[in-house]
Protein backbone atom coordinates (compact mmCIF):
# COMPACT_ATOMS: atom_id res chain seq x y z
CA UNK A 1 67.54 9.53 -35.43
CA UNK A 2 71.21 8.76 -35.66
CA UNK A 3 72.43 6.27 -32.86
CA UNK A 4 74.35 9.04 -30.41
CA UNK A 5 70.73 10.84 -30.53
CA UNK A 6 68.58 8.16 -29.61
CA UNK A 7 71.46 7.20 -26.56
CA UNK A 8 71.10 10.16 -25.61
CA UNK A 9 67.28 10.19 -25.09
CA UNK A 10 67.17 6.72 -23.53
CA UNK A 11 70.02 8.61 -20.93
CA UNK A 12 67.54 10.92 -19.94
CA UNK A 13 64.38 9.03 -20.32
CA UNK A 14 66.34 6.52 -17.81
CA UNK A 15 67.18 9.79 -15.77
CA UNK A 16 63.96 11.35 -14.95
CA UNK A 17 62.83 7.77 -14.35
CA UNK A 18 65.03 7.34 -11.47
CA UNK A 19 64.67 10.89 -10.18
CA UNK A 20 60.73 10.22 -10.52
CA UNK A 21 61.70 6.82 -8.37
CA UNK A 22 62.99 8.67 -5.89
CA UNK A 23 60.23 11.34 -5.49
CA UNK A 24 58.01 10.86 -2.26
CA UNK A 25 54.84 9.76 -2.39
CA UNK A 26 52.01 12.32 -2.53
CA UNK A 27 50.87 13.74 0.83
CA UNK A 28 47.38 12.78 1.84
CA UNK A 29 45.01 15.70 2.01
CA UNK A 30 43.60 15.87 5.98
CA UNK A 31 40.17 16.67 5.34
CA UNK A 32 40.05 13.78 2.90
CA UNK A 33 41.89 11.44 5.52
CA UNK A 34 39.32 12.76 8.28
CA UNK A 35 36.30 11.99 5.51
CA UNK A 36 37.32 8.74 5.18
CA UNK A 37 37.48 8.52 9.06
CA UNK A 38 34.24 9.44 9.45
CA UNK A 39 32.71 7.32 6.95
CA UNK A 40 33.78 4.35 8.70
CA UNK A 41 32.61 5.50 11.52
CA UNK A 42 28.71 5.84 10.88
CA UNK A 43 26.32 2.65 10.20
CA UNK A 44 23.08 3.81 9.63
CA UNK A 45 22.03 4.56 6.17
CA UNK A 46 20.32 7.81 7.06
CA UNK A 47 23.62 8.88 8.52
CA UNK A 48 25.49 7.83 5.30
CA UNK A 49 23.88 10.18 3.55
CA UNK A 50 24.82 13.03 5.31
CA UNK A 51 28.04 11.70 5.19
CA UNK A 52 27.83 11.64 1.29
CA UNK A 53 26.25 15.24 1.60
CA UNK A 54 29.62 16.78 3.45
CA UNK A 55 31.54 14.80 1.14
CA UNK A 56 29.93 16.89 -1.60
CA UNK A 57 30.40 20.16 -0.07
CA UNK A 58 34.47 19.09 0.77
CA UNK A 59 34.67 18.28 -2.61
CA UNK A 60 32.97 21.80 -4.38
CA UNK A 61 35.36 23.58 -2.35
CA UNK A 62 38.26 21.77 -2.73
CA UNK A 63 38.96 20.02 0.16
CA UNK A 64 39.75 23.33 1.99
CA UNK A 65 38.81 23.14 6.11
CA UNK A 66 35.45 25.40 5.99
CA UNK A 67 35.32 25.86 10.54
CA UNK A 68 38.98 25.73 11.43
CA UNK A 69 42.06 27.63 10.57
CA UNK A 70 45.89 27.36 12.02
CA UNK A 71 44.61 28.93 15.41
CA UNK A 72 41.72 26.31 15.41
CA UNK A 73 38.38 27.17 15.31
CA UNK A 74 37.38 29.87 13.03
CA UNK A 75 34.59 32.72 13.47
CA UNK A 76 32.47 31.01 11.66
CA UNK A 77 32.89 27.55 13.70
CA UNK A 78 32.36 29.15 16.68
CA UNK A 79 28.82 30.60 15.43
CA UNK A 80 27.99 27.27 14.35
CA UNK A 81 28.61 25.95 17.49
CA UNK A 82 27.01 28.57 19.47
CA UNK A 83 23.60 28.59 17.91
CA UNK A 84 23.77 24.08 17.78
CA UNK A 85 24.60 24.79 21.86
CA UNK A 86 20.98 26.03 22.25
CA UNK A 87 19.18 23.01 20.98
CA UNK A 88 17.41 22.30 24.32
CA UNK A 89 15.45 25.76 23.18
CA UNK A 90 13.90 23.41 20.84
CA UNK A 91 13.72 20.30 22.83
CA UNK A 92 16.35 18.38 21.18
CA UNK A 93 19.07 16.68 23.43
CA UNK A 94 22.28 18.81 23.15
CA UNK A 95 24.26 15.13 23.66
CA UNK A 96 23.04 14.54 20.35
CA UNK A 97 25.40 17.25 18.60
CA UNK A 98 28.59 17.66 20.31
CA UNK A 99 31.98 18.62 18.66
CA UNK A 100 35.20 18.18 19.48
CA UNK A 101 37.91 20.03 21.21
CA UNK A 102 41.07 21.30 19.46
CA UNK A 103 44.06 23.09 20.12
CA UNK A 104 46.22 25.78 18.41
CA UNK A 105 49.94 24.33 17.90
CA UNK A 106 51.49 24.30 14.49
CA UNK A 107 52.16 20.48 13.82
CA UNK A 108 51.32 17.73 11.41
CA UNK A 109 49.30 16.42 13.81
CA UNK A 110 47.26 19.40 15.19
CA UNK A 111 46.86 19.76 11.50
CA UNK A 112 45.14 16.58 11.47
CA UNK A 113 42.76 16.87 14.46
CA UNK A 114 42.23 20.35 12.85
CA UNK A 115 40.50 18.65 9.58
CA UNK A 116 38.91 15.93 11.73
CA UNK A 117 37.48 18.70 13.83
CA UNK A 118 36.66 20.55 10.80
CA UNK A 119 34.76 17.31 8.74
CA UNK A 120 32.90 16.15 12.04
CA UNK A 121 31.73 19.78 12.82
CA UNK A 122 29.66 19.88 9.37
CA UNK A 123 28.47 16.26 10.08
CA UNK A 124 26.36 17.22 13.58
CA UNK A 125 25.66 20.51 12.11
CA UNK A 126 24.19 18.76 9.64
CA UNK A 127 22.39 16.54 11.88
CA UNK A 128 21.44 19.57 13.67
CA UNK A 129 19.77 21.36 11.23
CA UNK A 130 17.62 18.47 9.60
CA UNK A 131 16.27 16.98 13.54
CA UNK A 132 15.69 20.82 13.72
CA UNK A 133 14.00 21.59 10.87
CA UNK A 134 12.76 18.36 9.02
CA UNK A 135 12.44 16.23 12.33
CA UNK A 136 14.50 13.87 13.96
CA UNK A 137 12.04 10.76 12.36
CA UNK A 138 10.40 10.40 9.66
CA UNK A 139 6.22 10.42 10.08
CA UNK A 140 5.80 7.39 7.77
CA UNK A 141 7.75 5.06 9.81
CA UNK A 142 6.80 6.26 12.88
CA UNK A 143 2.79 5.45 11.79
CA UNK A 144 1.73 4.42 8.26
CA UNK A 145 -1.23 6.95 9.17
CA UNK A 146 0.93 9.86 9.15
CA UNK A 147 1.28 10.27 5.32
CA UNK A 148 3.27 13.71 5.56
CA UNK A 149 5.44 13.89 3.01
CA UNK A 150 9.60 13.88 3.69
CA UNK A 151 11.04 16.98 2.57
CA UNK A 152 14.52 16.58 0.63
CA UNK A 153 17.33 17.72 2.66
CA UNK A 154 20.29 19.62 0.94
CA UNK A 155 22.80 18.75 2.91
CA UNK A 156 25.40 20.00 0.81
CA UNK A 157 23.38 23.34 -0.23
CA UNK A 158 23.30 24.21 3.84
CA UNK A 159 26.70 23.84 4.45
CA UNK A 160 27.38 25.81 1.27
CA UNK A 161 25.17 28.74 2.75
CA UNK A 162 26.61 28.72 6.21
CA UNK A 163 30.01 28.68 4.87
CA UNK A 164 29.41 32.04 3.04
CA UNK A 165 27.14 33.70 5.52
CA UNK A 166 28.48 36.88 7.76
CA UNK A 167 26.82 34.58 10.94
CA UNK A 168 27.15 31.00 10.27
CA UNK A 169 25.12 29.78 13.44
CA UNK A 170 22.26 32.29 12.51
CA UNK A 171 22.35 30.81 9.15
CA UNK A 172 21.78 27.74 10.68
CA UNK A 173 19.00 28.26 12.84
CA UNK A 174 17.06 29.77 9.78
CA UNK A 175 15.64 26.29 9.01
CA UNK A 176 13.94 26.50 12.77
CA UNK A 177 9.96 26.10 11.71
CA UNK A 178 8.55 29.56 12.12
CA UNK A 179 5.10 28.64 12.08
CA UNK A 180 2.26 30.16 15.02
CA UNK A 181 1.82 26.49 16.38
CA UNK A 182 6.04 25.91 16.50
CA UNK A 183 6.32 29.13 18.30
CA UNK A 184 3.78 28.77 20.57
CA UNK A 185 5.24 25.28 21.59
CA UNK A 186 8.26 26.89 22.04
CA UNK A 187 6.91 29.64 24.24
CA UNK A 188 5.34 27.00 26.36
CA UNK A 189 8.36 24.36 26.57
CA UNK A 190 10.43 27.33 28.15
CA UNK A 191 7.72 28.25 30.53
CA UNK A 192 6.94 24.62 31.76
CA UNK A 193 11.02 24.50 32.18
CA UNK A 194 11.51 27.42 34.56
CA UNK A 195 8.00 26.19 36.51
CA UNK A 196 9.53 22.76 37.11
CA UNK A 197 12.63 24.61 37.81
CA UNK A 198 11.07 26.89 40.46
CA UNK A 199 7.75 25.30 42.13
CA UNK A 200 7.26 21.66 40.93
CA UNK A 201 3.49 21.11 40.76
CA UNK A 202 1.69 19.73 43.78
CA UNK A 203 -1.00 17.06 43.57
CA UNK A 204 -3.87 16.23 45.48
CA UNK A 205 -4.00 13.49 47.57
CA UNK A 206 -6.78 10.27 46.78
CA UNK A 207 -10.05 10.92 48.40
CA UNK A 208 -14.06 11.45 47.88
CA UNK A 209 -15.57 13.61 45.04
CA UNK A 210 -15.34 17.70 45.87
CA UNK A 211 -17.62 20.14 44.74
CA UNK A 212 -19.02 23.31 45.83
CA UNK A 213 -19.50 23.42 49.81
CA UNK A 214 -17.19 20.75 50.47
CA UNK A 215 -13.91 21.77 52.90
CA UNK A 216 -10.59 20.11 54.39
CA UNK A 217 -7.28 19.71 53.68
CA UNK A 218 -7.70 18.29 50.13
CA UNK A 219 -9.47 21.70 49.27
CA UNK A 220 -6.68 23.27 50.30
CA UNK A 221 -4.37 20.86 48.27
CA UNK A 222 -6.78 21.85 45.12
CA UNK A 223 -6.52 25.56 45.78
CA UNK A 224 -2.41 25.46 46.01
CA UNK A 225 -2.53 23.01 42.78
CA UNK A 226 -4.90 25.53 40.66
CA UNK A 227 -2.89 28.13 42.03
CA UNK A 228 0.55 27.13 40.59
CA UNK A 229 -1.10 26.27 37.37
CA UNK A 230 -2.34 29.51 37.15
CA UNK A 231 -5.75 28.64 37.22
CA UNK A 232 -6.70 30.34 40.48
CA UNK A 233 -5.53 33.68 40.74
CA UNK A 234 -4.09 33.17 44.56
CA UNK A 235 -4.65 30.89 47.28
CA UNK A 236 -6.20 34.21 49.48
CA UNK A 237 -9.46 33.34 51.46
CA UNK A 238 -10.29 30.18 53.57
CA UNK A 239 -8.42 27.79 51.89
CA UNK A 240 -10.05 24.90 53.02
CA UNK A 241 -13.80 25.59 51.00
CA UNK A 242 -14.56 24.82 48.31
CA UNK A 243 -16.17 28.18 46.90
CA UNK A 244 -17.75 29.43 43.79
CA UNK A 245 -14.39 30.73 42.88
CA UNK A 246 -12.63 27.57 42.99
CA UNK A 247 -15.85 25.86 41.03
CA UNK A 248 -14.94 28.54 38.24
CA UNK A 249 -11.18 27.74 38.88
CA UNK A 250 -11.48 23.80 38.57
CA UNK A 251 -14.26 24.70 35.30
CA UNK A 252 -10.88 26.15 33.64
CA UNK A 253 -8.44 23.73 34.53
CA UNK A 254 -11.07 21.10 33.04
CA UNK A 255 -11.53 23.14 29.88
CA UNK A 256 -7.72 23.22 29.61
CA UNK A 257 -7.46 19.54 29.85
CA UNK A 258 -10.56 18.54 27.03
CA UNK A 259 -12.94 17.37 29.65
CA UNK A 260 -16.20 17.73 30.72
CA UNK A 261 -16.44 21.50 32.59
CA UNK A 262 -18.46 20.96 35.58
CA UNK A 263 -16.54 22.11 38.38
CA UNK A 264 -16.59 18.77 40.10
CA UNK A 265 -13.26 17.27 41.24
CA UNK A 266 -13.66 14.11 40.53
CA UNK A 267 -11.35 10.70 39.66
CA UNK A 268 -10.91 12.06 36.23
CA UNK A 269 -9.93 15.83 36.68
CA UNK A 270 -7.84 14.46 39.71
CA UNK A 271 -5.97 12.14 36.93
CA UNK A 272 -5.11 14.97 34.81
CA UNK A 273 -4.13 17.16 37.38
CA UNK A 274 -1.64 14.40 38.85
CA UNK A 275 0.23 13.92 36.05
CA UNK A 276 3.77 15.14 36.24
CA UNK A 277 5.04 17.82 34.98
CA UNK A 278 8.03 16.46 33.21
CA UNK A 279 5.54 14.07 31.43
CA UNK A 280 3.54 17.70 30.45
CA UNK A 281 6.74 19.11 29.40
CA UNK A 282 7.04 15.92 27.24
CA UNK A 283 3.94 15.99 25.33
CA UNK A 284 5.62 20.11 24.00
CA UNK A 285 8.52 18.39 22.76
CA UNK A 286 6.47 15.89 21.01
CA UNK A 287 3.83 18.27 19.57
CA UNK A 288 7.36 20.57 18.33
CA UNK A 289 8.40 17.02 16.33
CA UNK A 290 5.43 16.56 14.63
CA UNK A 291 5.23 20.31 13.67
CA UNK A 292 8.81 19.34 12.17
CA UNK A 293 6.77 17.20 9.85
CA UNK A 294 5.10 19.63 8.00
CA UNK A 295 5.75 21.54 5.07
CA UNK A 296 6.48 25.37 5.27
CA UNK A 297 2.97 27.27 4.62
CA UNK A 298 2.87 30.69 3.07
CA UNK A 299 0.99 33.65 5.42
CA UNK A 300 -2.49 33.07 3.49
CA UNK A 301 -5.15 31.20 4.59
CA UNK A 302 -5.13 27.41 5.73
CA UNK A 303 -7.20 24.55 7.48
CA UNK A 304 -5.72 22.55 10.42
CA UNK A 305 -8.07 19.92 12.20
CA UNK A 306 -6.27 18.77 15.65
CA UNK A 307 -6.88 15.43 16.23
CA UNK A 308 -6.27 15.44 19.87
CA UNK A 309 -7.86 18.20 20.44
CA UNK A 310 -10.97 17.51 18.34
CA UNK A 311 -11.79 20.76 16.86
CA UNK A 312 -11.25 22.21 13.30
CA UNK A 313 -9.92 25.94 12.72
CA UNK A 314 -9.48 28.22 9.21
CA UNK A 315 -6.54 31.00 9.91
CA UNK A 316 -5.18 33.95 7.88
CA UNK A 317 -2.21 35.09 7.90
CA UNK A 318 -0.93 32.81 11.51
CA UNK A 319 -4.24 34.19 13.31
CA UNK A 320 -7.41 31.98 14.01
CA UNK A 321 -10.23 33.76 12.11
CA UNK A 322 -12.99 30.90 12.81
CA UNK A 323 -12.99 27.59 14.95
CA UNK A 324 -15.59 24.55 15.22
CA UNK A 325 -15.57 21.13 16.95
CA UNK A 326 -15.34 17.99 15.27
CA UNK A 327 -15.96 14.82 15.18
CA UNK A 328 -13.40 12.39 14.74
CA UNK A 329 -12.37 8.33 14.02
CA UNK A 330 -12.94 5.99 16.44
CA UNK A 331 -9.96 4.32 17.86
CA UNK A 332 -10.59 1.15 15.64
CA UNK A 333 -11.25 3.73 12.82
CA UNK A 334 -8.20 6.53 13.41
CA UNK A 335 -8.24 9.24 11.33
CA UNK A 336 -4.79 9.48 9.64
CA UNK A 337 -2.93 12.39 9.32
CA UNK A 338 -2.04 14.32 6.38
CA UNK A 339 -1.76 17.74 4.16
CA UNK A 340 -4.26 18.43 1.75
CA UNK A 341 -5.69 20.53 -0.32
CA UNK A 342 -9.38 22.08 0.18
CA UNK A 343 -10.64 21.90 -3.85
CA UNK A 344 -14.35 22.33 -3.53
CA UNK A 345 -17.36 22.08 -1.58
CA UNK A 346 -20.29 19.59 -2.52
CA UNK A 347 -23.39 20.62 -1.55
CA UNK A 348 -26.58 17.91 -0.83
CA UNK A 349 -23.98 15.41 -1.01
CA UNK A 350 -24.88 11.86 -1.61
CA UNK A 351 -23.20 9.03 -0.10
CA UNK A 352 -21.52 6.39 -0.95
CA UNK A 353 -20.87 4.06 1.50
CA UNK A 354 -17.43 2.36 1.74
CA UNK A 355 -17.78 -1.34 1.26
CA UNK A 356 -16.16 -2.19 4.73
CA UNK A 357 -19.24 -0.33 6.34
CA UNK A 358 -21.65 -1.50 3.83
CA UNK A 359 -20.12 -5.34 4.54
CA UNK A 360 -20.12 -5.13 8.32
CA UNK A 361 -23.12 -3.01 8.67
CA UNK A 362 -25.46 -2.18 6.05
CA UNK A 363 -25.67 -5.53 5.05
CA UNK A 364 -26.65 -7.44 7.64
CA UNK A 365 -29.21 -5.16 9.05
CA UNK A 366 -30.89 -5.57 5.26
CA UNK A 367 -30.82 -9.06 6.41
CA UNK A 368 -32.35 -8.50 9.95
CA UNK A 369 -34.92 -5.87 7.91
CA UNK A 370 -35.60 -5.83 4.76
CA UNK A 371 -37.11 -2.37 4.43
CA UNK A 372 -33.86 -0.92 6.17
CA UNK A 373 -32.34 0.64 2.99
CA UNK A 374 -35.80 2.29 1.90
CA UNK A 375 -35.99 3.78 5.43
CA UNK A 376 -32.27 4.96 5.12
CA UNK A 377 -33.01 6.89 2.25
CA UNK A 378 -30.51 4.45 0.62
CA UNK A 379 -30.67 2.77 -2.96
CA UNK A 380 -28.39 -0.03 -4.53
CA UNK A 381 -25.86 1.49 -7.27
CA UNK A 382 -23.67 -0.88 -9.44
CA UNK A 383 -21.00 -0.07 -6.86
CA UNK A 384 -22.82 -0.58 -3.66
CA UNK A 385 -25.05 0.96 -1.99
CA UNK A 386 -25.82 5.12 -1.78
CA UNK A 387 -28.01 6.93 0.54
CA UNK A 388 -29.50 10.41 -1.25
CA UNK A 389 -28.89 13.76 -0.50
CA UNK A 390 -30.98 15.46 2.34
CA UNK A 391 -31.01 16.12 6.05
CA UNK A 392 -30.72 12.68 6.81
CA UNK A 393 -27.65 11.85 4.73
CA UNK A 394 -24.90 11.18 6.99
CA UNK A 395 -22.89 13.91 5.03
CA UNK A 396 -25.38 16.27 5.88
CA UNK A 397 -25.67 19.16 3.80
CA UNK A 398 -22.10 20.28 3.38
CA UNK A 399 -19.09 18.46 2.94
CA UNK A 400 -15.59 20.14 2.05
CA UNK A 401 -13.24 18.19 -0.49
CA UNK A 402 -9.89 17.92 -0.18
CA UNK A 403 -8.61 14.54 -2.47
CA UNK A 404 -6.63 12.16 -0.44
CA UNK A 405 -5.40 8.43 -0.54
CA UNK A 406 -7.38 7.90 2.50
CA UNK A 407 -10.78 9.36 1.23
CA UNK A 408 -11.77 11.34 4.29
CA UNK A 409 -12.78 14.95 4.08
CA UNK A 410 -14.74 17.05 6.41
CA UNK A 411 -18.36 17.02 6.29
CA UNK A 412 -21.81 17.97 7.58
CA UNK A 413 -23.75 15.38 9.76
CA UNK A 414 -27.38 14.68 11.21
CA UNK A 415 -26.15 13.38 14.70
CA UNK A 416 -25.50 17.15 16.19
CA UNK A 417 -25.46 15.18 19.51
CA UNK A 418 -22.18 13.90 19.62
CA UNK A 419 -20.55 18.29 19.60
CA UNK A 420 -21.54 18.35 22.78
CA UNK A 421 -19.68 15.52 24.10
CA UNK A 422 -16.02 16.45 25.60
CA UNK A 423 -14.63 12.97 23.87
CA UNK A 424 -16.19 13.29 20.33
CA UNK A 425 -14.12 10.15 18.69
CA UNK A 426 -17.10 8.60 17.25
CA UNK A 427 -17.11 8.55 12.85
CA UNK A 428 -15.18 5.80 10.89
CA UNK A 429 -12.09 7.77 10.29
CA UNK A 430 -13.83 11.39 8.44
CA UNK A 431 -14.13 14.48 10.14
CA UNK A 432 -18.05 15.98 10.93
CA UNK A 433 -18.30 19.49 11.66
CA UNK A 434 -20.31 20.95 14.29
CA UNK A 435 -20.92 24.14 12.35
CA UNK A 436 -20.57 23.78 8.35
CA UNK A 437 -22.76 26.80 7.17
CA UNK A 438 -20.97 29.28 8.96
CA UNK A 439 -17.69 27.47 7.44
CA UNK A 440 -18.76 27.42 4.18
CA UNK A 441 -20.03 31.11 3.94
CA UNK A 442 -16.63 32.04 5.51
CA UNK A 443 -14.77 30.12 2.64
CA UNK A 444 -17.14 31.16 -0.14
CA UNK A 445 -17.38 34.87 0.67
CA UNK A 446 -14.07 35.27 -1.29
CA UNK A 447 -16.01 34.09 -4.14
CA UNK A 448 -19.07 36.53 -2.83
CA UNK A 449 -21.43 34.13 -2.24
CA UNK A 450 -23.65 35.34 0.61
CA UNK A 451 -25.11 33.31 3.05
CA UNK A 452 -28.56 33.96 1.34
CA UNK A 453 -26.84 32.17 -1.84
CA UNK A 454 -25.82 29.48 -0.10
CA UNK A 455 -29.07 28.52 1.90
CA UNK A 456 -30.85 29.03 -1.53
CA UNK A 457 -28.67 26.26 -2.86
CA UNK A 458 -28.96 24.03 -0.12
CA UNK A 459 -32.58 24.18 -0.46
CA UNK A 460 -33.24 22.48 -4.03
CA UNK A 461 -32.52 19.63 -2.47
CA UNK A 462 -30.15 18.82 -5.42
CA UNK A 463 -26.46 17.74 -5.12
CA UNK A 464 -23.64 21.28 -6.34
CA UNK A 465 -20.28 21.06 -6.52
CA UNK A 466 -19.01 24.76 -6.28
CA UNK A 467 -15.35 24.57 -6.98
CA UNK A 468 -13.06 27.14 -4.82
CA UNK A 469 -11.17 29.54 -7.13
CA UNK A 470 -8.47 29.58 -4.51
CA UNK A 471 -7.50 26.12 -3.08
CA UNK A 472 -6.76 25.74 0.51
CA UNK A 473 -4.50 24.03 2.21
CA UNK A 474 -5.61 21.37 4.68
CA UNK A 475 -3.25 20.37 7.73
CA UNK A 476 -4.47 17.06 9.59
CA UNK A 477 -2.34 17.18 12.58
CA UNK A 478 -2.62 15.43 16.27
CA UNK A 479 -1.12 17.82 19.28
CA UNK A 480 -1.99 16.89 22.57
CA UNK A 481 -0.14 20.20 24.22
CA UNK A 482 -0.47 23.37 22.33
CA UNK A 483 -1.35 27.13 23.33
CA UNK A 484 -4.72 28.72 22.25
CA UNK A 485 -4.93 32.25 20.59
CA UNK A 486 -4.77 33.93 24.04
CA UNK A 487 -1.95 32.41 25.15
CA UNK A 488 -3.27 29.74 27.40
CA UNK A 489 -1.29 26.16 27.36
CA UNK A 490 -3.80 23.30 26.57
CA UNK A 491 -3.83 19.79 27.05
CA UNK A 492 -5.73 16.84 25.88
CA UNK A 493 -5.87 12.96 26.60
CA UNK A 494 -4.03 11.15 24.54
CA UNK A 495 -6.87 9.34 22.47
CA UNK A 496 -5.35 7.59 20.01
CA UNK A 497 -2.30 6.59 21.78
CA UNK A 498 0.15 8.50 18.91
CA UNK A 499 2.25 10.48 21.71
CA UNK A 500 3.14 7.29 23.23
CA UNK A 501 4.22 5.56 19.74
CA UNK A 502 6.27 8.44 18.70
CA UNK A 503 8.15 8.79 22.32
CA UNK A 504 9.04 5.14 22.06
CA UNK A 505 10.46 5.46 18.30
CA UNK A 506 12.50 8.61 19.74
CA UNK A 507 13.77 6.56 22.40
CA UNK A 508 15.15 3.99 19.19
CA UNK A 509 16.47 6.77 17.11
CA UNK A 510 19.82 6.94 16.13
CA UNK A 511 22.13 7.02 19.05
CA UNK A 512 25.19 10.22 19.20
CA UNK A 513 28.63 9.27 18.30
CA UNK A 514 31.75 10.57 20.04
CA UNK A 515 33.79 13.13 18.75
C-alpha cells in the first residue's frame, strides 16, 4: 500500500467513525421495555415463572404485540378477555385477572401502554388458565396427604395456541376440566347462586326434638326450610304438623347431608340445615379446586373412593355403573389422597400387620394374653407378625391392589357392622368395602370370570393373586358437596377437617396485582 492509499483509508475509516458517533442510539423495543416492567413487578417465584413463560412466547415471535394493534385491542384480545370475564362460572374471583384499559391514539406513548397492555394481558391469561385448569394451589402444600401429582404447565405452548386460534378466549377455556364430577359442581355452584340470589334459605329456630305428630310454628319453619331446598314438594296442607310427608321429607334432607335417616329433627339435622348458604356455596368451589388437582382421565373405566362422602364407585365412560360404602381412616389415621392404579386382586389375603399397629396394639395385648396371637389366627414372621387368610382376616376375602407410597388399598373386612353406620371413619387409614364380591365379579367379568369362578377360588382357602389384564385407574378424592347420578346436590360433614385447611391456604394465595 503506497502512502496516499493507506491516507486515504484512515480518511474514511476516521469518517464512518464519526458518522457512526453521531448515529442515535437504538430504539428500545416496547414489548421488551413492558417485559422488563413486569418482571420487576412480580415477587413470588410461582409468578416468575410465568413471567419467564411469556418471555418465551415474546421471544419465538419476535417481540411482536400478540392482543393489541394501532387501534388497541385486537380480536383476539378481546376473546381472551371475554371468556377470562366469566371466571366466577368457575368460582374463581374475577379480581384475580383483570387487564388494563387502553386507548387508540397514534403516539410513542400509546405505543407504549399498547405493549404493556399487550405483555400484562398474556401474564393473567396465563394465570387464568393454570388456577382454571391445574388449580390455583398446589395439593402437596396444601396437605402432605394429598400426593396428586402437579401437572407441568406450558405456559409458553398456551399462549402460542391462543395466538393462532380463530377464537382465542375459546381456546382458552379448553383447559376447563371436563370431567362428570367438574361439571356437576359447576351445575350446582350456578344453581346455589341464583337460590341465594332469589330466596335465601330459612332456618329453624332452637327448640325440642320434632317427629311425627308433633305441630307449631317450628313445623311450619321445617316445612318452608324443606320446601326451598327442594326437599318437600310445597308447603300445601296444615303447615304446622308434622306428617308422614314431612317424616319422608326430613328422611331426604338427612340422606342428602350423610346422616342417620330417621325422620327425626333433631340437634344434628337442625345443624346441617342451619348452615348458610354462602358457606354451602363454598364447599362447590372447594370440591371444583380439588377436581383441578387431578389428572385428565380417558372415557374408560375408573375407581374414585370419596372420602367425605364415604362410599366407593367404578364408572364407564363418566356414568356410575356400581357403588358401595366404605370404610375409611380414622381422624388420627386419615386416609391420604391420591391416583392410583388398580393392578390386581389378591384373593384369601394374608396380613401383614404394619409395625405401628403391631407396636401399639398387637403387642401389648400378647403381653396382657399370651394366647392372643393363636386366637387371632396370627403367627410371628421374620418381619412381624401375620394373621392367615380366612374369614377372620381383617382383609377379608378380597382386597384390590393398587401400589402406593402410602400402602393402603381397598379391601374386604369381617366387621360388616360398621356399613351400616352413617359416620363409617373407623380403619387405620385403608379403605374396607361393604360389598367386595359383587366388585370383584364386576371387574373380573372383562376377564370372564363368573361369579361361580370366583366363589370357587375363594373357597380353597388359599391366598391368588389374579392380575387384571386391563389396569384401572384409582382416584382417592375428598368432596364434601357434589351431585349424585340423578342430579341431586349432596352434602357431607366435614370429617377430616380438609375443606377448612384448603379455604384458609386460598385465603394466603397469591394476592392480584394492578394493571
Amino acid at each position: 500500500m503506497d502512502l496516499r492509499t493507506g491516507a486515504r483509508t484512515r480518511l474514511m475509516a476516521s469518517a464512518l467513525c464519526i458518522t457512526l458517533g453521531a448515529l442515535p442510539p437504538p430504539v428500545e423495543n416496547d414489548i421488551d421495555i413492558a417485559l422488563r416492567a413486569l418482571t420487576a413487578r412480580v415477587h413470588s417465584d410461582h409468578d416468575a415463572q410465568l413471567v419467564r413463560g411469556v418471555r418465551r412466547f415474546y421471544a419465538n415471535r419476535g417481540l411482536a404485540p400478540a392482543w393489541t394493534d394501532s387501534a388497541g385491542w385486537s380480536g383476539r384480545g378481546l376473546q381472551l378477555q371475554r371468556a377470562i370475564a366469566g371466571a366466577a362460572t368457575d368460582g374463581l374471583d374475577t379480581g384475580m385477572y383483570r387487564a388494563p384499559t387502553i386507548e387508540a391514539r397514534a403516539s410513542s406513548r400509546t405505543n407504549a401502554a399498547h405493549a404493556h397492555a399487550d405483555v400484562w394481558l398474556s401474564f393473567i391469561a396465563l394465570r387464568f388458565a393454570e388456577d382454571l385448569g391445574w388449580g390455583l394451589t398446589v395439593p402437596g402444600q396444601v396437605q402432605r396427604s394429598s400426593a396428586y401429582p402437579r401437572r407441568p404447565f406450558p405456559a409458553d405452548s398456551l399462549l402460542t395456541a391462543w395466538s393462532r386460534a380463530a377464537d382465542a378466549g375459546q381456546a382458552l377455556l379448553e383447559v376447563t376440566p371436563t370431567g362428570v364430577g367438574y361439571v356437576r359442581l359447576r351445575e350446582a355452584l350456578a344453581m346455589l347462586r341464583r337460590i341465594s340470589r332469589t330466596t335465601p334459605w330459612e332456618n329453624v329456630t332452637h327448640g325440642p326434638t320434632l317427629r311425627v305428630g308433633a305441630t307449631g310454628e317450628r313445623v311450619a319453619q321445617l316445612r318452608a326450610s324443606l320446601t326451598q331446598r327442594g326437599d318437600l314438594a310445597s308447603a300445601f296442607g296444615d303447615t304446622s304438623a308434622f306428617d308422614q310427608r314431612l317424616a319422608t321429607a326430613v328422611a331426604r334432607f338427612q340422606e342428602r347431608h350423610g346422616l342417620m335417616a330417621d325422620s327425626v329433627f333433631g340437634p344434628v339435622t337442625r345443624a346441617a340445615m342451619n348452615v348458610p348458604i354462602t358457606t354451602r356455596i363454598r364447599q362447590v368451589e372447594l370440591g371444583m379446586e380439588r377436581v383441578r388437582w387431578l389428572p385428565p382421565i380417558d372415557t374408560g373405566w375408573w375407581i374414585t373412593v370419596n372420602l367425605a362422602d364415604q362410599r366407593a364407585f367404578v364408572l364407564n365412560a363418566g356414568r356410575t355403573i356400581f357403588s358401595t360404602r366404605v370404610v375409611i381412616g380414622t381422624a388420627t389415621h386419615k386416609t391420604p389422597m391420591f391416583t392410583g392404579t388398580l393392578t390386581h386382586l389378591v384373593l384369601n389375603p394374608a396380613w401383614n400387620v404394619p409395625p405401628s399397629i403391631a407396636a401399639k396394639e398387637i403387642w401389648p395385648a400378647v403381653q396382657r394374653d399370651a394366647s392372643y396371637l393363636e386366637r387371632n389366627h396370627m403367627v410371628r414372621v421374620a418381619d412381624g407378625i401375620q394373621q392367615r387368610p380366612g374369614p377372620w382376616n381383617a382383609l377379608g376375602q378380597i382386597a384390590f391392589m393398587f401400589p402406593n407410597r402410602f400402602n393402603v388399598y381397598m379391601h374386604d373386612t369381617p366387621a360388616k357392622a360398621l356399613f351400616d353406620r352413617p359416620d363409617r371413619a373407623y380403619s387405620h387409614g385403608c379403605i374396607r368395602v361393604q360389598r367386595p364380591h359383587e366388585m370383584a365379579e364386576l371387574l373380573l367379568a372383562r376377564q370372564r370370570w363368573s361369579r361361580a369362578a370366583l366363589d370357587s377360588a375363594i373357597a380353597t382357602g388359599e391366598r391368588s393373586v389374579v392380575m387384571l389384564h386391563d389396569p384401572i385407574p384409582v382416584r382417592i378424592t375428598y368432596a364434601t358437596a357434589f351431585m349424585d347420578d340423578d342430579g341431586t346436590l349432596q352434602f357431607r360433614p366435614d370429617v377430616y377437617n380438609r375443606d377448612a385447611t384448603l379455604d384458609a391456604h386460598l385465603q394466603r394465595r397469591r394476592a392480584p396485582l394492578a394493571p
